[in-house]
C-alpha atoms as a PDB file:
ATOM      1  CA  UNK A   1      70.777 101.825  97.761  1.00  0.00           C
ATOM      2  CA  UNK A   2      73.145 100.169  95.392  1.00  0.00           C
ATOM      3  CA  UNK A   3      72.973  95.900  96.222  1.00  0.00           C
ATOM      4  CA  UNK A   4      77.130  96.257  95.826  1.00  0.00           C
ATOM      5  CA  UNK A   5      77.722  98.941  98.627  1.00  0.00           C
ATOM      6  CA  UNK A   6      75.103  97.571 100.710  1.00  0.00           C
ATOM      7  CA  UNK A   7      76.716  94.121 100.633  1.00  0.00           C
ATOM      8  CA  UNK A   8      80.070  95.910 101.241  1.00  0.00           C
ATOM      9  CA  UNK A   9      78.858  97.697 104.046  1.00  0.00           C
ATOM     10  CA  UNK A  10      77.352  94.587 105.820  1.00  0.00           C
ATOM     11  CA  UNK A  11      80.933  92.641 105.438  1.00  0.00           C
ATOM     12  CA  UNK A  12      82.875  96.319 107.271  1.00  0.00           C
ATOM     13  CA  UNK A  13      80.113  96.371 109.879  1.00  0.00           C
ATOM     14  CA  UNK A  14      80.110  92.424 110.590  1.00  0.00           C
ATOM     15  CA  UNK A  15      84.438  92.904 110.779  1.00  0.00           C
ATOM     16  CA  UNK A  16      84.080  95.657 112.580  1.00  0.00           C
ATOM     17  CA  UNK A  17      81.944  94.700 115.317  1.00  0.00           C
ATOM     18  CA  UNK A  18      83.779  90.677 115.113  1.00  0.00           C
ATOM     19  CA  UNK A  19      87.366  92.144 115.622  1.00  0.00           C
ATOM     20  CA  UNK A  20      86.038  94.559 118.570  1.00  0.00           C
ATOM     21  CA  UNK A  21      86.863  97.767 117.145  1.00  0.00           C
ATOM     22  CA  UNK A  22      84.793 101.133 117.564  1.00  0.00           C
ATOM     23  CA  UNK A  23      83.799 103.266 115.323  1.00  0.00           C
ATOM     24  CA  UNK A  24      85.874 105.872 116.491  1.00  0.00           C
ATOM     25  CA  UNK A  25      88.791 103.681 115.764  1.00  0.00           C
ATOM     26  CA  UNK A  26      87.956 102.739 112.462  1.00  0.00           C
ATOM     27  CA  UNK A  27      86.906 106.139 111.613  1.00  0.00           C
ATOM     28  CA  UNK A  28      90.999 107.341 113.227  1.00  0.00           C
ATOM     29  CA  UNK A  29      92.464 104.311 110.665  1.00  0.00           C
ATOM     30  CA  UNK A  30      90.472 105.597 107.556  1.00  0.00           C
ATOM     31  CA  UNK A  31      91.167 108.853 108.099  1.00  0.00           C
ATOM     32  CA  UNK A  32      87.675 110.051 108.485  1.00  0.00           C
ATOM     33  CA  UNK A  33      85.355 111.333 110.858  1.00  0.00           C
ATOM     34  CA  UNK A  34      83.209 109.149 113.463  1.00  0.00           C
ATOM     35  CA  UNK A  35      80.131 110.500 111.933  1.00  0.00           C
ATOM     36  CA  UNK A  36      81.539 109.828 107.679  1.00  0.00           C
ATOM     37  CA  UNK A  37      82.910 106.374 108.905  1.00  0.00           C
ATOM     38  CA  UNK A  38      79.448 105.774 109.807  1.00  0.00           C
ATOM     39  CA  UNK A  39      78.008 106.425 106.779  1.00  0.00           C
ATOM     40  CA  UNK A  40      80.205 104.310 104.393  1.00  0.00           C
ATOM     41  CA  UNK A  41      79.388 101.256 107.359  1.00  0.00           C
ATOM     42  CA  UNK A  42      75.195 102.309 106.917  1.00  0.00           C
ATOM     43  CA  UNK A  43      75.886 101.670 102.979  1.00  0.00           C
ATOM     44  CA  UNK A  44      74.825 106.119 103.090  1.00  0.00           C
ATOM     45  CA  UNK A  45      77.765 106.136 100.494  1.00  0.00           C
ATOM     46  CA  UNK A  46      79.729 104.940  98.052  1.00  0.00           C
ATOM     47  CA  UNK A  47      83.098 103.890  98.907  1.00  0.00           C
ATOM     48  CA  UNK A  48      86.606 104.932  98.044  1.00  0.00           C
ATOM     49  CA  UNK A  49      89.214 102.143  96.806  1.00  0.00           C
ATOM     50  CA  UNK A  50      91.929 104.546  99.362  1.00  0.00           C
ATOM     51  CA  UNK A  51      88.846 103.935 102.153  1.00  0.00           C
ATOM     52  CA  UNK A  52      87.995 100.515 101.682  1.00  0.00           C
ATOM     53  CA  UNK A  53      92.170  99.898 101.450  1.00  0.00           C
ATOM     54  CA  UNK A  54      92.630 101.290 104.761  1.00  0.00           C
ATOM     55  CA  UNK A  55      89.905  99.069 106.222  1.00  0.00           C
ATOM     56  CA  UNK A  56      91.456  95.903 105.104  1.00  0.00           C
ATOM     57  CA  UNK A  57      94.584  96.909 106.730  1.00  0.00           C
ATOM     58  CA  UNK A  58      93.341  97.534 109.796  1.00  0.00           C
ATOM     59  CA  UNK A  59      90.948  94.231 109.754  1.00  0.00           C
ATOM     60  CA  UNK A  60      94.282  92.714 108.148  1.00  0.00           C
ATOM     61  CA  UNK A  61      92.396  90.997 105.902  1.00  0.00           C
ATOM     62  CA  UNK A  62      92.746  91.319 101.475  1.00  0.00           C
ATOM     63  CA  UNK A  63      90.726  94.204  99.989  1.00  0.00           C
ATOM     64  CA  UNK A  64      89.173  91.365  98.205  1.00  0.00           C
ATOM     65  CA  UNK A  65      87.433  90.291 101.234  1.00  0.00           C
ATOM     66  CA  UNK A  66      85.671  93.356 101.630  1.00  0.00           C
ATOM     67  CA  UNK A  67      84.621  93.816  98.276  1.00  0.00           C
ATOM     68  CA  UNK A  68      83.425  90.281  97.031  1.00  0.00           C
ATOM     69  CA  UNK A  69      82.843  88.222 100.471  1.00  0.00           C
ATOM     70  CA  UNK A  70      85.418  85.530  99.395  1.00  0.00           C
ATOM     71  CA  UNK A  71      88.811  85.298 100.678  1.00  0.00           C
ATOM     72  CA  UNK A  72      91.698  84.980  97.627  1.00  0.00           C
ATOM     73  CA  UNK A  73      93.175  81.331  97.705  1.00  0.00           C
ATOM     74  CA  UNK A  74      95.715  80.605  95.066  1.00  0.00           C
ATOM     75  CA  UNK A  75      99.066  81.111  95.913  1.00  0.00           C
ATOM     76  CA  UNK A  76     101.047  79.960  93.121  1.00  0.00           C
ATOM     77  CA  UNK A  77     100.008  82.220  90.524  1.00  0.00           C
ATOM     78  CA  UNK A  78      96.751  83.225  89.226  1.00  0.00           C
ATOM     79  CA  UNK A  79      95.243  83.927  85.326  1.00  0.00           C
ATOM     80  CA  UNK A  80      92.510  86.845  84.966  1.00  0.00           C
ATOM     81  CA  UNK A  81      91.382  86.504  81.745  1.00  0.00           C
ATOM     82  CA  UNK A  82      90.310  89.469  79.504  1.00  0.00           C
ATOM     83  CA  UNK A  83      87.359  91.560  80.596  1.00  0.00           C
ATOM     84  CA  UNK A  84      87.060  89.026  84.111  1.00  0.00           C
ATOM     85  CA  UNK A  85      88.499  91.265  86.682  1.00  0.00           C
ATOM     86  CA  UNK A  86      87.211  91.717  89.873  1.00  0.00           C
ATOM     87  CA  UNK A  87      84.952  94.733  89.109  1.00  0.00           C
ATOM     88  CA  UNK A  88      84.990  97.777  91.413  1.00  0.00           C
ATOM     89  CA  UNK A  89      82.819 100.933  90.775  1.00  0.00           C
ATOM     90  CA  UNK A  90      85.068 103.334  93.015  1.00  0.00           C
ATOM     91  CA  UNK A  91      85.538 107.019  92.613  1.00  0.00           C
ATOM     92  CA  UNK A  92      83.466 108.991  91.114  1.00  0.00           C
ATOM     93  CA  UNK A  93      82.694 107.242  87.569  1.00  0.00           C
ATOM     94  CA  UNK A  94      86.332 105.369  87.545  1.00  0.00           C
ATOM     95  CA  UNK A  95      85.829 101.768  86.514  1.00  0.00           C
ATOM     96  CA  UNK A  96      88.455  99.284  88.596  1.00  0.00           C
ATOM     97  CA  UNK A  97      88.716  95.894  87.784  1.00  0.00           C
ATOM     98  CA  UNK A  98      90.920  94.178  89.886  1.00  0.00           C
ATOM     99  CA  UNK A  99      93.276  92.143  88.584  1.00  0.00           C
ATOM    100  CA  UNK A 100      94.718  89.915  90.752  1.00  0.00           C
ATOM    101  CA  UNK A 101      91.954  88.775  93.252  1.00  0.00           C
ATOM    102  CA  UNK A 102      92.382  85.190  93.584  1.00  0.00           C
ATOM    103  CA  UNK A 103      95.755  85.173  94.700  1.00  0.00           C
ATOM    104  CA  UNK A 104      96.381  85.186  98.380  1.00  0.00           C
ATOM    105  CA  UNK A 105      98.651  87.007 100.560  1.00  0.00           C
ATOM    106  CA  UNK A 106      99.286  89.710  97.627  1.00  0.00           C
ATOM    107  CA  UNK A 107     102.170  92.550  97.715  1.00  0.00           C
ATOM    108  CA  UNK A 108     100.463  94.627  95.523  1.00  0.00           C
ATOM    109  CA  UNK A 109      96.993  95.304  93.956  1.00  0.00           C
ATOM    110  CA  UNK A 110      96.953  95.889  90.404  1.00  0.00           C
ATOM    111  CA  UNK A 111      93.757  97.572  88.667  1.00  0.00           C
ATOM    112  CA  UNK A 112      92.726  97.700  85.115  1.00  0.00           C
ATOM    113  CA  UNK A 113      91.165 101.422  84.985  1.00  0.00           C
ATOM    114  CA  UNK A 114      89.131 103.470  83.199  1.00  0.00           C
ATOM    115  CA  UNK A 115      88.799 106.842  84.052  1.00  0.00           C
ATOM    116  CA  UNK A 116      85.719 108.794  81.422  1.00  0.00           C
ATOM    117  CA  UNK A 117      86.523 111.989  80.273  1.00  0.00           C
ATOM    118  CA  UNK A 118      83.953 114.807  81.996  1.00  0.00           C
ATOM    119  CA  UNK A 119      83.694 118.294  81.071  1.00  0.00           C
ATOM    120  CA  UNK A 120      82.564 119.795  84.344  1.00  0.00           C
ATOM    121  CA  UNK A 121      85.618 118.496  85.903  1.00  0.00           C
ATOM    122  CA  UNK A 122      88.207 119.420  83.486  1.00  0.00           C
ATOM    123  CA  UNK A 123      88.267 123.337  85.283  1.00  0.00           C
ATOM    124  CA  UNK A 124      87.546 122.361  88.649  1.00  0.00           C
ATOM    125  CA  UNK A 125      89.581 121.544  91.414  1.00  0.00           C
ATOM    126  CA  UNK A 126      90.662 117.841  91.331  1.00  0.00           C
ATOM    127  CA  UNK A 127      89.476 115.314  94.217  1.00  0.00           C
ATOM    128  CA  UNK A 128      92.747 114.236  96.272  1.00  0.00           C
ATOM    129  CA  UNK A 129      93.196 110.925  98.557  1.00  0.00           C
ATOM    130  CA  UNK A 130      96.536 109.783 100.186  1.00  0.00           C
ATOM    131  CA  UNK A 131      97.245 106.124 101.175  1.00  0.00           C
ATOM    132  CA  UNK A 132      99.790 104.383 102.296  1.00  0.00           C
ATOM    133  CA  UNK A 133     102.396 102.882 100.387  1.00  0.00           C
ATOM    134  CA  UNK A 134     103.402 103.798  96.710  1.00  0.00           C
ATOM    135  CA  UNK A 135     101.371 103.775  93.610  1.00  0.00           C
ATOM    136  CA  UNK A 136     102.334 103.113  89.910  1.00  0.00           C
ATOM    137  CA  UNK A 137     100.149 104.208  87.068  1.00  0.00           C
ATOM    138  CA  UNK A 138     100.920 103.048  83.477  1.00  0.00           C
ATOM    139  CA  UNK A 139      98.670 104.563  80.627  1.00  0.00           C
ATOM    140  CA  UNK A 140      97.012 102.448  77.983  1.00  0.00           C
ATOM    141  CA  UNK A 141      95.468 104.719  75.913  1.00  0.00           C
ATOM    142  CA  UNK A 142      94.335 108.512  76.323  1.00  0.00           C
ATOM    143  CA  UNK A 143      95.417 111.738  78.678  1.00  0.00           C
ATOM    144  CA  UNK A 144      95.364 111.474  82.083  1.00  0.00           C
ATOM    145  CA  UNK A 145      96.065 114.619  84.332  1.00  0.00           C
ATOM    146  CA  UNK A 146      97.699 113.728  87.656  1.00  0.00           C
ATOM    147  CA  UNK A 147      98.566 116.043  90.617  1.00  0.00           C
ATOM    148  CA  UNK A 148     100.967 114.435  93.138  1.00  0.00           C
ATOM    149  CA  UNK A 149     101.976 117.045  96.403  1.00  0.00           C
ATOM    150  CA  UNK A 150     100.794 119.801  94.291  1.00  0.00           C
ATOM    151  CA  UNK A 151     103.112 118.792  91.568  1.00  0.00           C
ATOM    152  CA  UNK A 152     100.761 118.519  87.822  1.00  0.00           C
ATOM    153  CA  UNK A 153     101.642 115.946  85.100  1.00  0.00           C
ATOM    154  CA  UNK A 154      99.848 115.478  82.064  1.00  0.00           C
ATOM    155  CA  UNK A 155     100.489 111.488  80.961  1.00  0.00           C
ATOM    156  CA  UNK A 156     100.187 109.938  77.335  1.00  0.00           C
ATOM    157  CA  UNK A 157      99.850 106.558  75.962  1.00  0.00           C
ATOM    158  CA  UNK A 158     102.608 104.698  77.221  1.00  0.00           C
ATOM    159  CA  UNK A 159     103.743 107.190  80.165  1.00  0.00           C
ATOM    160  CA  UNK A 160     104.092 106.192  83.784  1.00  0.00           C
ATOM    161  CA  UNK A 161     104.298 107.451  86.861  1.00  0.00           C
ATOM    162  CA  UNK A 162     105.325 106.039  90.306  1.00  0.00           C
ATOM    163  CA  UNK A 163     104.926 107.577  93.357  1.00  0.00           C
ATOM    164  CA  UNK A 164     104.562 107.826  97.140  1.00  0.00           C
ATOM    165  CA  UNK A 165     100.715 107.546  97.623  1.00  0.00           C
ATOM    166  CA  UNK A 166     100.918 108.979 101.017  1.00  0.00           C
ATOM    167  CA  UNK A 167     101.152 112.362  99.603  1.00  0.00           C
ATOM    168  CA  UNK A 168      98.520 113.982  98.360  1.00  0.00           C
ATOM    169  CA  UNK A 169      97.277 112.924  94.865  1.00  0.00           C
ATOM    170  CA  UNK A 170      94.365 112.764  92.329  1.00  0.00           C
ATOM    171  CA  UNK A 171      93.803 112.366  88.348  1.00  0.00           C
ATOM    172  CA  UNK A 172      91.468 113.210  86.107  1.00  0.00           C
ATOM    173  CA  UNK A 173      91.050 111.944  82.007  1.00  0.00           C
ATOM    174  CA  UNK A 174      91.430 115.349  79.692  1.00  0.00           C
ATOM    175  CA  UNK A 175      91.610 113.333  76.219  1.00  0.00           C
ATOM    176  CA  UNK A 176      87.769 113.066  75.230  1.00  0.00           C
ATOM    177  CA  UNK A 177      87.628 109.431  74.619  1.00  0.00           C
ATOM    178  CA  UNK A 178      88.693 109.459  78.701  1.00  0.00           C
ATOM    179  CA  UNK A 179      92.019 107.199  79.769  1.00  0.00           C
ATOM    180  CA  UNK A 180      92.578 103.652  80.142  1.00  0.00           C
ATOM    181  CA  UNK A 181      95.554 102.655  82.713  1.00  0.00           C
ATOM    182  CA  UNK A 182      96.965  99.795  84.797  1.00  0.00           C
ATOM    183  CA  UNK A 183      97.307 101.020  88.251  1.00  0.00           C
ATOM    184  CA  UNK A 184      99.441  98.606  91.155  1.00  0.00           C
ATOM    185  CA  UNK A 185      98.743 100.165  94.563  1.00  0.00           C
ATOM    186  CA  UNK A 186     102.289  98.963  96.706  1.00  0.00           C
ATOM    187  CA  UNK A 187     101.419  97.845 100.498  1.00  0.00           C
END
């Protein structure tokens, strides 16, 4: 078992079972089943930046919480310097780095991304999730194909999108040097 998702596991369980809530009602705020929710809490598998999201709104705690152990404390501003984001290894192969996640109390999370370009996925059906709040996606470099409520974009170097993130949505690199973006998930 990856050392990352174990450790994340043992903060959701140790919340979990500290605030008093079941299973069953974790599994009803994440949008998953009893038996899935269980899973992602055993450290079984690898977690979703939508799931673990959802989590830290129902603890009502920062995502950064769940995924480093360390509650944010600067309130003023805070400098992430090149290449020292908080790094996330969250859906499938996407490389998050988080880059805002010493500073409390935050509005928004924004993400340095990089999505690698894969050719078994470039014909298949692409993997949805749906949070809430609104999402903005700005592109850095490469093609990124997005599908928002069944709606297809294809998105170049210096394209963005914004959009309600309760509504179905997912996005896949189709230039083969894969896509580079800055993503701000809205609470």
């Amino acid at each position: 078992m990856n050392e990352s998702i174990k450790e994340i596991a043992e903060r959701l369980r140790g919340l979990r079972e500290i605030l008093e809530f079941s299973v069953e009602e974790m599994a009803e705020a994440t949008d998953v089943s009893p038996e899935q929710y269980a899973a992602y809490e055993s450290g079984e598998q690898d977690f979703s930046v939508t799931f673990l999201g959802k989590c830290a709104a129902k603890f009502k705690v920062d995502i950064v919480e769940l995924l480093s152990g360390s509650d944010p404390k600067l309130k003023s501003y805070s400098v992430v310097r090149k290449g020292q984001g908080l790094s996330v290894s969250r859906r499938e192969n996407f490389q998050y780095q988080h880059l805002a996640y010493k500073f409390s109390g935050k509005l928004a999370d924004p993400y340095l991304v990089d999505a690698p370009y894969i050719e078994s996925q470039q014909d298949a059906p692409i993997a949805m999730s749906q949070h809430e709040g609104q999402e903005f996606d700005y592109i850095l470099s490469g093609t990124l194909k997005v599908i928002v409520n069944g709606k297809e974009k294809i998105l170049n170097e210096g394209d963005a999108i914004y959009y309600d993130s309760s509504k179905p949505h997912g996005m896949i690199a189709v230039s083969k040097e894969g896509c580079r973006f800055l993503a701000y998930l809205v609470k």
